[in-house]
Structure formats: C-alpha cells, structure tokens
PDB file of N, CA and C in Angstrom:
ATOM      1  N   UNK A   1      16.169 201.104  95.449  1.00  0.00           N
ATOM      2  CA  UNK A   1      17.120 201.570  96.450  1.00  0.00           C
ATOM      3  C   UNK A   1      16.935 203.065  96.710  1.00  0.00           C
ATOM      4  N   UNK A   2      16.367 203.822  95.799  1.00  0.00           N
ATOM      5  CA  UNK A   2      16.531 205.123  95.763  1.00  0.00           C
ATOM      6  C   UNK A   2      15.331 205.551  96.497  1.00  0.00           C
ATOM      7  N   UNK A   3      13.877 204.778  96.553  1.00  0.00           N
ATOM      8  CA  UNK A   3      13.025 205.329  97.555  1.00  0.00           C
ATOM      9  C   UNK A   3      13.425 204.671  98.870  1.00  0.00           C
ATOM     10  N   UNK A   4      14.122 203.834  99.219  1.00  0.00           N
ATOM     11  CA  UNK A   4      14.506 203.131 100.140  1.00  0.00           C
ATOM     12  C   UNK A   4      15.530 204.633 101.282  1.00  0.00           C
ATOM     13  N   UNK A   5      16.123 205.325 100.081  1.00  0.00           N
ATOM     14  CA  UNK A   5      17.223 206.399 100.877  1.00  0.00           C
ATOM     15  C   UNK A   5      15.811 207.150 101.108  1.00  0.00           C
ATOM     16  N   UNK A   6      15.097 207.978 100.388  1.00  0.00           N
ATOM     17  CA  UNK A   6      14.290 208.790 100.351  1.00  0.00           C
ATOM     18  C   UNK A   6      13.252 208.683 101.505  1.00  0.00           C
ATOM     19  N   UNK A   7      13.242 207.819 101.987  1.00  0.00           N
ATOM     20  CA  UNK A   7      12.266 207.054 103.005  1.00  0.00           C
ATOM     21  C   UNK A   7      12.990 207.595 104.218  1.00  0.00           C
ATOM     22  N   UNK A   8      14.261 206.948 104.086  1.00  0.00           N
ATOM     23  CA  UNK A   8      15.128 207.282 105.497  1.00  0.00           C
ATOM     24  C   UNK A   8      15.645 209.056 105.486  1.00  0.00           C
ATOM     25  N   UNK A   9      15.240 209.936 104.361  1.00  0.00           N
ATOM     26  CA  UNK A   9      15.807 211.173 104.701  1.00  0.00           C
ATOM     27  C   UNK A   9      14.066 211.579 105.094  1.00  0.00           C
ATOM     28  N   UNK A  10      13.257 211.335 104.471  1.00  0.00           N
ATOM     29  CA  UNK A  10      12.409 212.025 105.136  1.00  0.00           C
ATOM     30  C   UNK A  10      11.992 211.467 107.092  1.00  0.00           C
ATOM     31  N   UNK A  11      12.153 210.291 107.207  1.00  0.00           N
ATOM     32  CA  UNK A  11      12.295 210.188 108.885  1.00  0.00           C
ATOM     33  C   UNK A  11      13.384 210.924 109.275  1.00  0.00           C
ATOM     34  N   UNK A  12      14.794 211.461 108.525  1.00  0.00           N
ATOM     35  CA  UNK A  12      15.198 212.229 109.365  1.00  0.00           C
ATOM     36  C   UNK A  12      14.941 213.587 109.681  1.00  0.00           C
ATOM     37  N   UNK A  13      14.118 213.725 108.519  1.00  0.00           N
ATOM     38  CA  UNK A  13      13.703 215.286 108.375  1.00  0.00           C
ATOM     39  C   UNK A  13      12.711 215.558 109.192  1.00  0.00           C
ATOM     40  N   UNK A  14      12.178 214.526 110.080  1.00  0.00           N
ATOM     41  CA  UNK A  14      10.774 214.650 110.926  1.00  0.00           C
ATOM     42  C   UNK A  14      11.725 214.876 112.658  1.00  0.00           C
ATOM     43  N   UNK A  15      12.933 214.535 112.628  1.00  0.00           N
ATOM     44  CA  UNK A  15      12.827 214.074 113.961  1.00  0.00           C
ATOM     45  C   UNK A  15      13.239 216.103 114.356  1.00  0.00           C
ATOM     46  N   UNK A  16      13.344 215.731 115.761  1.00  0.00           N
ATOM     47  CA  UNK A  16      14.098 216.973 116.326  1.00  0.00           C
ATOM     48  C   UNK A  16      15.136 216.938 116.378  1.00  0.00           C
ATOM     49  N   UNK A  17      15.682 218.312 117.115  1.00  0.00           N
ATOM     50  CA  UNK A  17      17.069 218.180 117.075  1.00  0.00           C
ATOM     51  C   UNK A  17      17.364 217.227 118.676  1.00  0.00           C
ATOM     52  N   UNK A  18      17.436 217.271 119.770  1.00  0.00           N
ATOM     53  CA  UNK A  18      17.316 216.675 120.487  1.00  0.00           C
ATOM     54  C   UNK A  18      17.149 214.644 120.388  1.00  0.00           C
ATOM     55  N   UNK A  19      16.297 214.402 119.053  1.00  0.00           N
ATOM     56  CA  UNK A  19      15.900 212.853 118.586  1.00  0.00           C
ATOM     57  C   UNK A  19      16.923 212.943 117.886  1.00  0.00           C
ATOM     58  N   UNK A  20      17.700 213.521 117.475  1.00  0.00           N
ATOM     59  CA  UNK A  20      18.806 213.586 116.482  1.00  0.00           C
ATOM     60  C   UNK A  20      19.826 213.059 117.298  1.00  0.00           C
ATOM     61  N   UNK A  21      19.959 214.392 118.226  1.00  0.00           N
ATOM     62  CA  UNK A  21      21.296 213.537 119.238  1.00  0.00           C
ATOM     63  C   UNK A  21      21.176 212.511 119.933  1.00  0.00           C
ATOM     64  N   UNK A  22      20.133 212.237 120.310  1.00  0.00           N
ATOM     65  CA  UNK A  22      19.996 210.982 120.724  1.00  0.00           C
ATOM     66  C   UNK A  22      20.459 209.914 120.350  1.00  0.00           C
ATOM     67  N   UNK A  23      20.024 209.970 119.135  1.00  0.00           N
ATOM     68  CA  UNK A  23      20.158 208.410 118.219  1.00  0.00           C
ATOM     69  C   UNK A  23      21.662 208.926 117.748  1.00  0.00           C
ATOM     70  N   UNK A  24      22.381 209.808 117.733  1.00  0.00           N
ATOM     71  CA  UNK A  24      23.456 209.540 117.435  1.00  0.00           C
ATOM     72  C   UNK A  24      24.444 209.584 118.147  1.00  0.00           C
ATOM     73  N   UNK A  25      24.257 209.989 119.573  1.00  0.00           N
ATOM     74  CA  UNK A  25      24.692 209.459 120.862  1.00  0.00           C
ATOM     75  C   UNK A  25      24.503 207.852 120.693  1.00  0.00           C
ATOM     76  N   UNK A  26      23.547 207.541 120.408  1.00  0.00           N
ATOM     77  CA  UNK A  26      23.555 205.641 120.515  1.00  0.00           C
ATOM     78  C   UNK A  26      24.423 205.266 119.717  1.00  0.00           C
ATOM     79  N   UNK A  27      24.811 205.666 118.232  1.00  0.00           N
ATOM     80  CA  UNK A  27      25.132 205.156 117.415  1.00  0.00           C
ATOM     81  C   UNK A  27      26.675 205.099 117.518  1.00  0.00           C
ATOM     82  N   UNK A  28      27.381 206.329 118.398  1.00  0.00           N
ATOM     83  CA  UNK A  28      28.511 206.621 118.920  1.00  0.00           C
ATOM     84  C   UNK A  28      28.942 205.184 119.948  1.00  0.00           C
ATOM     85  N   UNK A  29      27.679 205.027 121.116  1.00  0.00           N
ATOM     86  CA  UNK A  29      28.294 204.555 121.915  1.00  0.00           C
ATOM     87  C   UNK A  29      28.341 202.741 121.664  1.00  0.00           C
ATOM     88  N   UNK A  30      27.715 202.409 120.283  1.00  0.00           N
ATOM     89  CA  UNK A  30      27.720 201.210 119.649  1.00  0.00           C
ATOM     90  C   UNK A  30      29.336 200.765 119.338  1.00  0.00           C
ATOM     91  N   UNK A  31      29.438 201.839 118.486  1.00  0.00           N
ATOM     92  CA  UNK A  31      30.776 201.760 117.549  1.00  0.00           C
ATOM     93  C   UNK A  31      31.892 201.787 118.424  1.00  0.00           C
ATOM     94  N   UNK A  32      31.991 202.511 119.167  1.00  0.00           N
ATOM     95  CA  UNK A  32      32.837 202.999 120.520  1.00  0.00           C
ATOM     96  C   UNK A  32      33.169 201.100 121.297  1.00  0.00           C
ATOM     97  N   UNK A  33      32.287 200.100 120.973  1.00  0.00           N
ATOM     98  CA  UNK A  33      32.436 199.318 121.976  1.00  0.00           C
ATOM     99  C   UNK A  33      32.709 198.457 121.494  1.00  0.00           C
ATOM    100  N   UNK A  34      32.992 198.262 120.219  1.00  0.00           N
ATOM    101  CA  UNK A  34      33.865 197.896 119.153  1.00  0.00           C
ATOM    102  C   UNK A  34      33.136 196.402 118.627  1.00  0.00           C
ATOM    103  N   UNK A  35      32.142 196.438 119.428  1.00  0.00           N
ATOM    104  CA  UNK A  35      31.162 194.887 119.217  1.00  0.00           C
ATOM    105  C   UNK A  35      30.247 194.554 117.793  1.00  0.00           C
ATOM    106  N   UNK A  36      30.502 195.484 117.106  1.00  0.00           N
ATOM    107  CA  UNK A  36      29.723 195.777 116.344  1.00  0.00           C
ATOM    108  C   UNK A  36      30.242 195.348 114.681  1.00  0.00           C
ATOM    109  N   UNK A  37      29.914 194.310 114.112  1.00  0.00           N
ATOM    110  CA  UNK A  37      30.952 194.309 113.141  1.00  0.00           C
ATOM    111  C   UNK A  37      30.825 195.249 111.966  1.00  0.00           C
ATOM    112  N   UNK A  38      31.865 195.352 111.316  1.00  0.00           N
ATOM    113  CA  UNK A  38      32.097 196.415 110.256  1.00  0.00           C
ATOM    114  C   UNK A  38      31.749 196.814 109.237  1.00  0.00           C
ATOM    115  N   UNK A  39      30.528 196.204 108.889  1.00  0.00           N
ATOM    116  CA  UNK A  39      29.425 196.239 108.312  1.00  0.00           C
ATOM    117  C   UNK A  39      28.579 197.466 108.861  1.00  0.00           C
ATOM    118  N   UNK A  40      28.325 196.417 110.193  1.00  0.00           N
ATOM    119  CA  UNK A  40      27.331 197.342 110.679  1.00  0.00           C
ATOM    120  C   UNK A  40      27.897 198.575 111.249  1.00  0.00           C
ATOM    121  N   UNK A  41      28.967 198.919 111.624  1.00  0.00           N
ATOM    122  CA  UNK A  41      30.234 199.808 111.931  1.00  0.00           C
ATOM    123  C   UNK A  41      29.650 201.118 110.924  1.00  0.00           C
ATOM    124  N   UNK A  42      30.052 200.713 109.776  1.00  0.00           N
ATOM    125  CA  UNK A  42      29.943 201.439 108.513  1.00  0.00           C
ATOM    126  C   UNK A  42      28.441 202.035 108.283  1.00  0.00           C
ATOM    127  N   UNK A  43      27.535 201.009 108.314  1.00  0.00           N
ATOM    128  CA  UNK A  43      25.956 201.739 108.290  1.00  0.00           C
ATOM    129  C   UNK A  43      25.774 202.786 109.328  1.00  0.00           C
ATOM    130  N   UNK A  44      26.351 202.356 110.638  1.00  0.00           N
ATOM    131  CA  UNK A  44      25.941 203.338 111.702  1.00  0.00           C
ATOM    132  C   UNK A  44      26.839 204.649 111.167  1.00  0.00           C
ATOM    133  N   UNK A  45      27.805 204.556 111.069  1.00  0.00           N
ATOM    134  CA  UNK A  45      28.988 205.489 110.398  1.00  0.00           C
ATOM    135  C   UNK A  45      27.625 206.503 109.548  1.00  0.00           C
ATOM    136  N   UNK A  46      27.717 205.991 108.683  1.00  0.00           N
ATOM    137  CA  UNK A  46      26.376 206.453 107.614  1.00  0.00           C
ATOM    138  C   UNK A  46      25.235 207.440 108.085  1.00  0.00           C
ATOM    139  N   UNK A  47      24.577 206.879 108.748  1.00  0.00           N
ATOM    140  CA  UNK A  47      23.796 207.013 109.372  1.00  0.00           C
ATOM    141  C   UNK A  47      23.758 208.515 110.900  1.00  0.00           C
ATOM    142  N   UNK A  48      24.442 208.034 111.610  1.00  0.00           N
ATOM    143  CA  UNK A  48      25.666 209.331 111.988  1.00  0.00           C
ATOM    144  C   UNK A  48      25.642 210.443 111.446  1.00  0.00           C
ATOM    145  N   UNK A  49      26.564 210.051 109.784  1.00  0.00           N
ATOM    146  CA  UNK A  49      26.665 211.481 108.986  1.00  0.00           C
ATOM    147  C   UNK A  49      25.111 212.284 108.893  1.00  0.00           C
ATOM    148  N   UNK A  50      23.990 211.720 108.640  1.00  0.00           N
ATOM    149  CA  UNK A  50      23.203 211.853 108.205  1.00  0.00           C
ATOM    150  C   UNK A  50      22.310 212.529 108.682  1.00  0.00           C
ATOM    151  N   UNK A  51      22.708 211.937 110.803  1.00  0.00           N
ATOM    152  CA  UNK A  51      21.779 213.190 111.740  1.00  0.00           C
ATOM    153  C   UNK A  51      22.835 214.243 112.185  1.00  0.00           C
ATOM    154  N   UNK A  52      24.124 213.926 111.842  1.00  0.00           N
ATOM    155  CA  UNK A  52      24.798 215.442 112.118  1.00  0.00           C
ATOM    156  C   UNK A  52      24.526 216.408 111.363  1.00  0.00           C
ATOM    157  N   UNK A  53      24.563 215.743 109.688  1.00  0.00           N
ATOM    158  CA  UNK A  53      23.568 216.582 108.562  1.00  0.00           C
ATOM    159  C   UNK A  53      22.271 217.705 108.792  1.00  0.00           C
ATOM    160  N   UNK A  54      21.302 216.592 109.919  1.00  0.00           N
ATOM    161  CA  UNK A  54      19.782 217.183 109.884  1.00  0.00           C
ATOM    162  C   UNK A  54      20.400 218.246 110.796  1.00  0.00           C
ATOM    163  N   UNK A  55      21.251 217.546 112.133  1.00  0.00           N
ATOM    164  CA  UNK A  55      21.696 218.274 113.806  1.00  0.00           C
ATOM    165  C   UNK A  55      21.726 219.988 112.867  1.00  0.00           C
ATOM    166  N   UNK A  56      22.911 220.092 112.129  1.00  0.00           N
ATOM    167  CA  UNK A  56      23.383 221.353 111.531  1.00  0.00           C
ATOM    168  C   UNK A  56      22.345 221.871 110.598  1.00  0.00           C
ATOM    169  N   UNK A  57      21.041 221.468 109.490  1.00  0.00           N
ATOM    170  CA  UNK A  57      20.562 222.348 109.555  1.00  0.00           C
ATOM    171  C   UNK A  57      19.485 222.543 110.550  1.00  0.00           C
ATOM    172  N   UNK A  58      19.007 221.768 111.424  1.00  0.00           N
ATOM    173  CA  UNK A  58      18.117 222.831 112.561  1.00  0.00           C
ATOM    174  C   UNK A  58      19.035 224.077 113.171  1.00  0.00           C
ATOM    175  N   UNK A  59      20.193 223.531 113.522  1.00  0.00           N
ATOM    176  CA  UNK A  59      20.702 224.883 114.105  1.00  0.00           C
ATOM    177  C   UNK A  59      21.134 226.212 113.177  1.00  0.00           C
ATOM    178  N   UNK A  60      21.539 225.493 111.802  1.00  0.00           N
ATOM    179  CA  UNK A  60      21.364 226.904 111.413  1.00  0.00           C
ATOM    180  C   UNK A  60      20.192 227.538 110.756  1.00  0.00           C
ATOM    181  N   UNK A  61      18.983 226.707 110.616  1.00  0.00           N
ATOM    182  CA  UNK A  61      17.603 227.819 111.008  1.00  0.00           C
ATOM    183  C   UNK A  61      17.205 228.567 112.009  1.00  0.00           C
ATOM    184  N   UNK A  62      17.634 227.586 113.177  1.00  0.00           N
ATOM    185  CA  UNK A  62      17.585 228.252 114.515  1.00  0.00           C
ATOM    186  C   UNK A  62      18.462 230.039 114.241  1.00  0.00           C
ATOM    187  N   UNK A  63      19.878 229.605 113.804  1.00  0.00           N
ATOM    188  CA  UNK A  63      20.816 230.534 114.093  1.00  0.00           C
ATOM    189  C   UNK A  63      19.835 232.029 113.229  1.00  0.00           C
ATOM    190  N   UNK A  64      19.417 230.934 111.952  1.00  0.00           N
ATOM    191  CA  UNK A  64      18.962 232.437 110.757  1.00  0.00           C
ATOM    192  C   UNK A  64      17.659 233.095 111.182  1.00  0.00           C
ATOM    193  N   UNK A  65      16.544 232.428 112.530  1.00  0.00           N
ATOM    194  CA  UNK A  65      15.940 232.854 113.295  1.00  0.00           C
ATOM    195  C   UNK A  65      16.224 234.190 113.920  1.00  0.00           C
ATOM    196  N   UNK A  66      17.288 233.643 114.641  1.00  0.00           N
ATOM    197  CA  UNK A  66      17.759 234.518 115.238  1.00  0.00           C
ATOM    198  C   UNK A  66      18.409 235.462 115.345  1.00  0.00           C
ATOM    199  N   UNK A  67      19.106 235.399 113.732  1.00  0.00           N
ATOM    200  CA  UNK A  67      19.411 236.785 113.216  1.00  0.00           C
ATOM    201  C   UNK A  67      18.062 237.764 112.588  1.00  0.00           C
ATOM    202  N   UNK A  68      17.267 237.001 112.138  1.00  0.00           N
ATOM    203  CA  UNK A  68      16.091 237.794 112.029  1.00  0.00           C
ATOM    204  C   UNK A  68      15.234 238.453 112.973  1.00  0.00           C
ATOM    205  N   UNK A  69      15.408 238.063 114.289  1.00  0.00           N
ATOM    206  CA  UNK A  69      14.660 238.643 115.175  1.00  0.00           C
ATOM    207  C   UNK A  69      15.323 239.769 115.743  1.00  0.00           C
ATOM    208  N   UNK A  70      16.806 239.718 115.994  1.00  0.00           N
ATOM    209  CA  UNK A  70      17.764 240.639 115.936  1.00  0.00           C
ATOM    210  C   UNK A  70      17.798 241.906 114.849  1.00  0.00           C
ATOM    211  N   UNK A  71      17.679 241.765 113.646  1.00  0.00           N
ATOM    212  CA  UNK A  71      17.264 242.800 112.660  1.00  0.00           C
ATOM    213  C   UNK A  71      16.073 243.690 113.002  1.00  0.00           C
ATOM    214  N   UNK A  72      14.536 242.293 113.616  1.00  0.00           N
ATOM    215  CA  UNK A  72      13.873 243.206 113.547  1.00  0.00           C
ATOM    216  C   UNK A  72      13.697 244.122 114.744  1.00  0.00           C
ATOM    217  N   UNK A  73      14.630 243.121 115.629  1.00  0.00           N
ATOM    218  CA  UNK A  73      14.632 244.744 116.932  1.00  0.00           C
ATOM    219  C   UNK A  73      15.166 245.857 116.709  1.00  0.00           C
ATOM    220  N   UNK A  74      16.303 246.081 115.934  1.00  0.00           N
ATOM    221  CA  UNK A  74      17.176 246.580 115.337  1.00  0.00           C
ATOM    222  C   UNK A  74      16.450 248.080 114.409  1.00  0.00           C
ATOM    223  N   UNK A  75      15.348 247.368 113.627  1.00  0.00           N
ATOM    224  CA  UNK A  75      14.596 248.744 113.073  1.00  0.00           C
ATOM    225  C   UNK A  75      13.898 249.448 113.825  1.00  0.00           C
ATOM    226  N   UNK A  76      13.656 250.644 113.281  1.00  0.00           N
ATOM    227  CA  UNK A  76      13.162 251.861 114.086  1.00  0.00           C
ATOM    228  C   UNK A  76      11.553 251.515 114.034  1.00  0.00           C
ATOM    229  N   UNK A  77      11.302 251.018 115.228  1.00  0.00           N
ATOM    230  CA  UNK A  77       9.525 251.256 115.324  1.00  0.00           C
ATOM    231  C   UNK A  77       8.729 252.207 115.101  1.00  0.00           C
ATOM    232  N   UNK A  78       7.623 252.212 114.629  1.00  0.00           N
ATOM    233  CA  UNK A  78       6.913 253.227 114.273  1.00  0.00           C
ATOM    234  C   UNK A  78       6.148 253.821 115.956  1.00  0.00           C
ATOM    235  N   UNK A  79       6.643 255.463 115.685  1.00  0.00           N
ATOM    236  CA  UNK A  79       5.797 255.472 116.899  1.00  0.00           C
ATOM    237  C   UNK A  79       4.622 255.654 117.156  1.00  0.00           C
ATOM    238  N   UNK A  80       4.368 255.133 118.220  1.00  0.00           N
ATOM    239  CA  UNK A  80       2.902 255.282 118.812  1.00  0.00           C
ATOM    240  C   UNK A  80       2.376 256.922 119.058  1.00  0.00           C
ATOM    241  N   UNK A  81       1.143 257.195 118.318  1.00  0.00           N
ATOM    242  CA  UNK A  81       0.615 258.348 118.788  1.00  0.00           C
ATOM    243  C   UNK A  81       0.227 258.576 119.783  1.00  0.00           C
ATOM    244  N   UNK A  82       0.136 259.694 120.869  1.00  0.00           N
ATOM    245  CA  UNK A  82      -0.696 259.902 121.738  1.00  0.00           C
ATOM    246  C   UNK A  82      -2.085 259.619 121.703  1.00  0.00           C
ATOM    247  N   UNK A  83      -2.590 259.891 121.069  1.00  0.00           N
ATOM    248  CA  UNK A  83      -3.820 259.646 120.955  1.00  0.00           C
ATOM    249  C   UNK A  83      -4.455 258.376 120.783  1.00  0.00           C
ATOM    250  N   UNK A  84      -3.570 257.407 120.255  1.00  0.00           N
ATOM    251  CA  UNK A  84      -4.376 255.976 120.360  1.00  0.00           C
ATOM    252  C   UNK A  84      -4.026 255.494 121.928  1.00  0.00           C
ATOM    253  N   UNK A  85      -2.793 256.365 122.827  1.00  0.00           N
ATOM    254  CA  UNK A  85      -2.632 255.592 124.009  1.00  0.00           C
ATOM    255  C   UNK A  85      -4.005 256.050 124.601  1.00  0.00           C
ATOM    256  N   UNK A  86      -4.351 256.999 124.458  1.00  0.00           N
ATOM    257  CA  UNK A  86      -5.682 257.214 125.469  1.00  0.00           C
ATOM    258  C   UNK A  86      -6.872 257.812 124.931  1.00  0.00           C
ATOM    259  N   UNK A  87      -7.108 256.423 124.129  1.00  0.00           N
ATOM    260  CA  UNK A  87      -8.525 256.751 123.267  1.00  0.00           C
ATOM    261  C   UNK A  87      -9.838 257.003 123.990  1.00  0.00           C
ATOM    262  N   UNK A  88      -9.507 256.168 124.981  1.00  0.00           N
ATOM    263  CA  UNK A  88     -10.989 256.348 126.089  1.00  0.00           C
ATOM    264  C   UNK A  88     -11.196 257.118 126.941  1.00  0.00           C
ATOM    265  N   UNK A  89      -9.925 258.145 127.147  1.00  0.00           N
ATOM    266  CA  UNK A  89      -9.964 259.132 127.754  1.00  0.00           C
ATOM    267  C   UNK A  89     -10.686 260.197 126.791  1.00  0.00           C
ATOM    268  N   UNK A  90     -11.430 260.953 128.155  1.00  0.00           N
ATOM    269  CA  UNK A  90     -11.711 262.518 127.082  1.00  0.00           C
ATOM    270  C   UNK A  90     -10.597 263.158 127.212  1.00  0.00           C
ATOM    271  N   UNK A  91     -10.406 264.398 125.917  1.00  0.00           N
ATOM    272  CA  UNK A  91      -9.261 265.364 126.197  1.00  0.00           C
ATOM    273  C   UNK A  91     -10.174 266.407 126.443  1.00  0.00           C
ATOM    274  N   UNK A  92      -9.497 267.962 127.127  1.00  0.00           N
ATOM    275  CA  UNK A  92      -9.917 268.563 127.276  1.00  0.00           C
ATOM    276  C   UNK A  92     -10.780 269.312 125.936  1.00  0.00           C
ATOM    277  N   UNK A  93     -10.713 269.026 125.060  1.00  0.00           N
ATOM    278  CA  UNK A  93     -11.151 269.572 123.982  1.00  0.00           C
ATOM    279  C   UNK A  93     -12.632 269.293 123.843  1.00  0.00           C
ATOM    280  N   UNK A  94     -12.722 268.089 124.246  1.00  0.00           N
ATOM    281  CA  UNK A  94     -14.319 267.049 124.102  1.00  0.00           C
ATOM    282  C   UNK A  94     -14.759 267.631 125.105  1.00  0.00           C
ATOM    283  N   UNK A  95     -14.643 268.196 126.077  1.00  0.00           N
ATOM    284  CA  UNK A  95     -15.563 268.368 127.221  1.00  0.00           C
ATOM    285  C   UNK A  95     -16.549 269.884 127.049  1.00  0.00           C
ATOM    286  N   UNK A  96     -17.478 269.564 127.510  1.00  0.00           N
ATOM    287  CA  UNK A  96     -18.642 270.676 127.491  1.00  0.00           C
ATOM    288  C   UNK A  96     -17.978 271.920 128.336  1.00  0.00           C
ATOM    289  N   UNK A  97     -18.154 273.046 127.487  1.00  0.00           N
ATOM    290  CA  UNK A  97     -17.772 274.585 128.718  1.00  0.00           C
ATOM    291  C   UNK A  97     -18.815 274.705 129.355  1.00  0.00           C
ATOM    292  N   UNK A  98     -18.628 275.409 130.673  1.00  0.00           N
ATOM    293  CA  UNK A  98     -19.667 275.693 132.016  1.00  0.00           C
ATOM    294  C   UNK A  98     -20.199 276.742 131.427  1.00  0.00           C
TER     295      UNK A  98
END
C-alpha cells in the first residue's frame, strides 16, 4: 500500500500547476453532482487534498522566487567602469602626437 501512495505522490509531483487545477476542477465538479457514491466521494475528497497540497507548494516556490529576485534587484550593483564601456574606442591617451 505504501508504494502504491508513493506512486501517486510522485505523479503529483510531476504535474503543473495549471494540471493540478484542472484535475481538481474535475474532481469538484464530480462531487458537486452528487452522482458519485461515497466511496468514491471520499477518494476524490482525498485526492483533492492532495493537488491543493502540490497547487500551494508551486506557488509558494513561485512566491520564494520572487522574493529572491526582488532582493536581488534590491542590492547595490557593482559599477561598471568606464573603461570596459568603451574598450574599442581609442582614448586620447593611445593616440600618436603630430
């Protein structure tokens, strides 16, 4: 039974977030129509918990993404020297006197 769960967390761990809501949009609009007996009520129930589970952590990697990219705008860039902007230029220094 226990690789049997292990089986079904790693397919959930593959899907997206988007395949997530999907299937649990379906699983909503099963239960919702009350046709479903309570058995199977309960698995979908289950099942449900399981991609709201995955739903919440993609978004909060997403979210911890995005506090990281925020930080790193946040630090002070190193600045750019003059001199690497216009390496291919001569300066007056390089040039031959008349």
């Amino acid at each position: 039974m226990a690789k049997k769960q292990d089986d079904k967390k790693n397919e959930l761990d593959k899907l997206s977030f988007e395949q997530a809501i999907e299937m649990l949009t379906g699983i909503v609009d099963k239960i919702e129509t009350g046709q479903v007996p309570l058995a199977e009520s309960l698995r979908q129930y289950e099942k449900g918990m399981a991609l709201i589970k995955r739903c919440r952590a993609i978004l909060l990697d997403a979210e911890e993404r995005i506090d990281q990219i925020a930080e790193d705008k946040n630090e002070p860039q190193e600045d750019v020297l003059d001199e690497d902007l216009g390496a291919d230029e001569e300066s007056p220094e390089d040039e031959a006197p008349f």
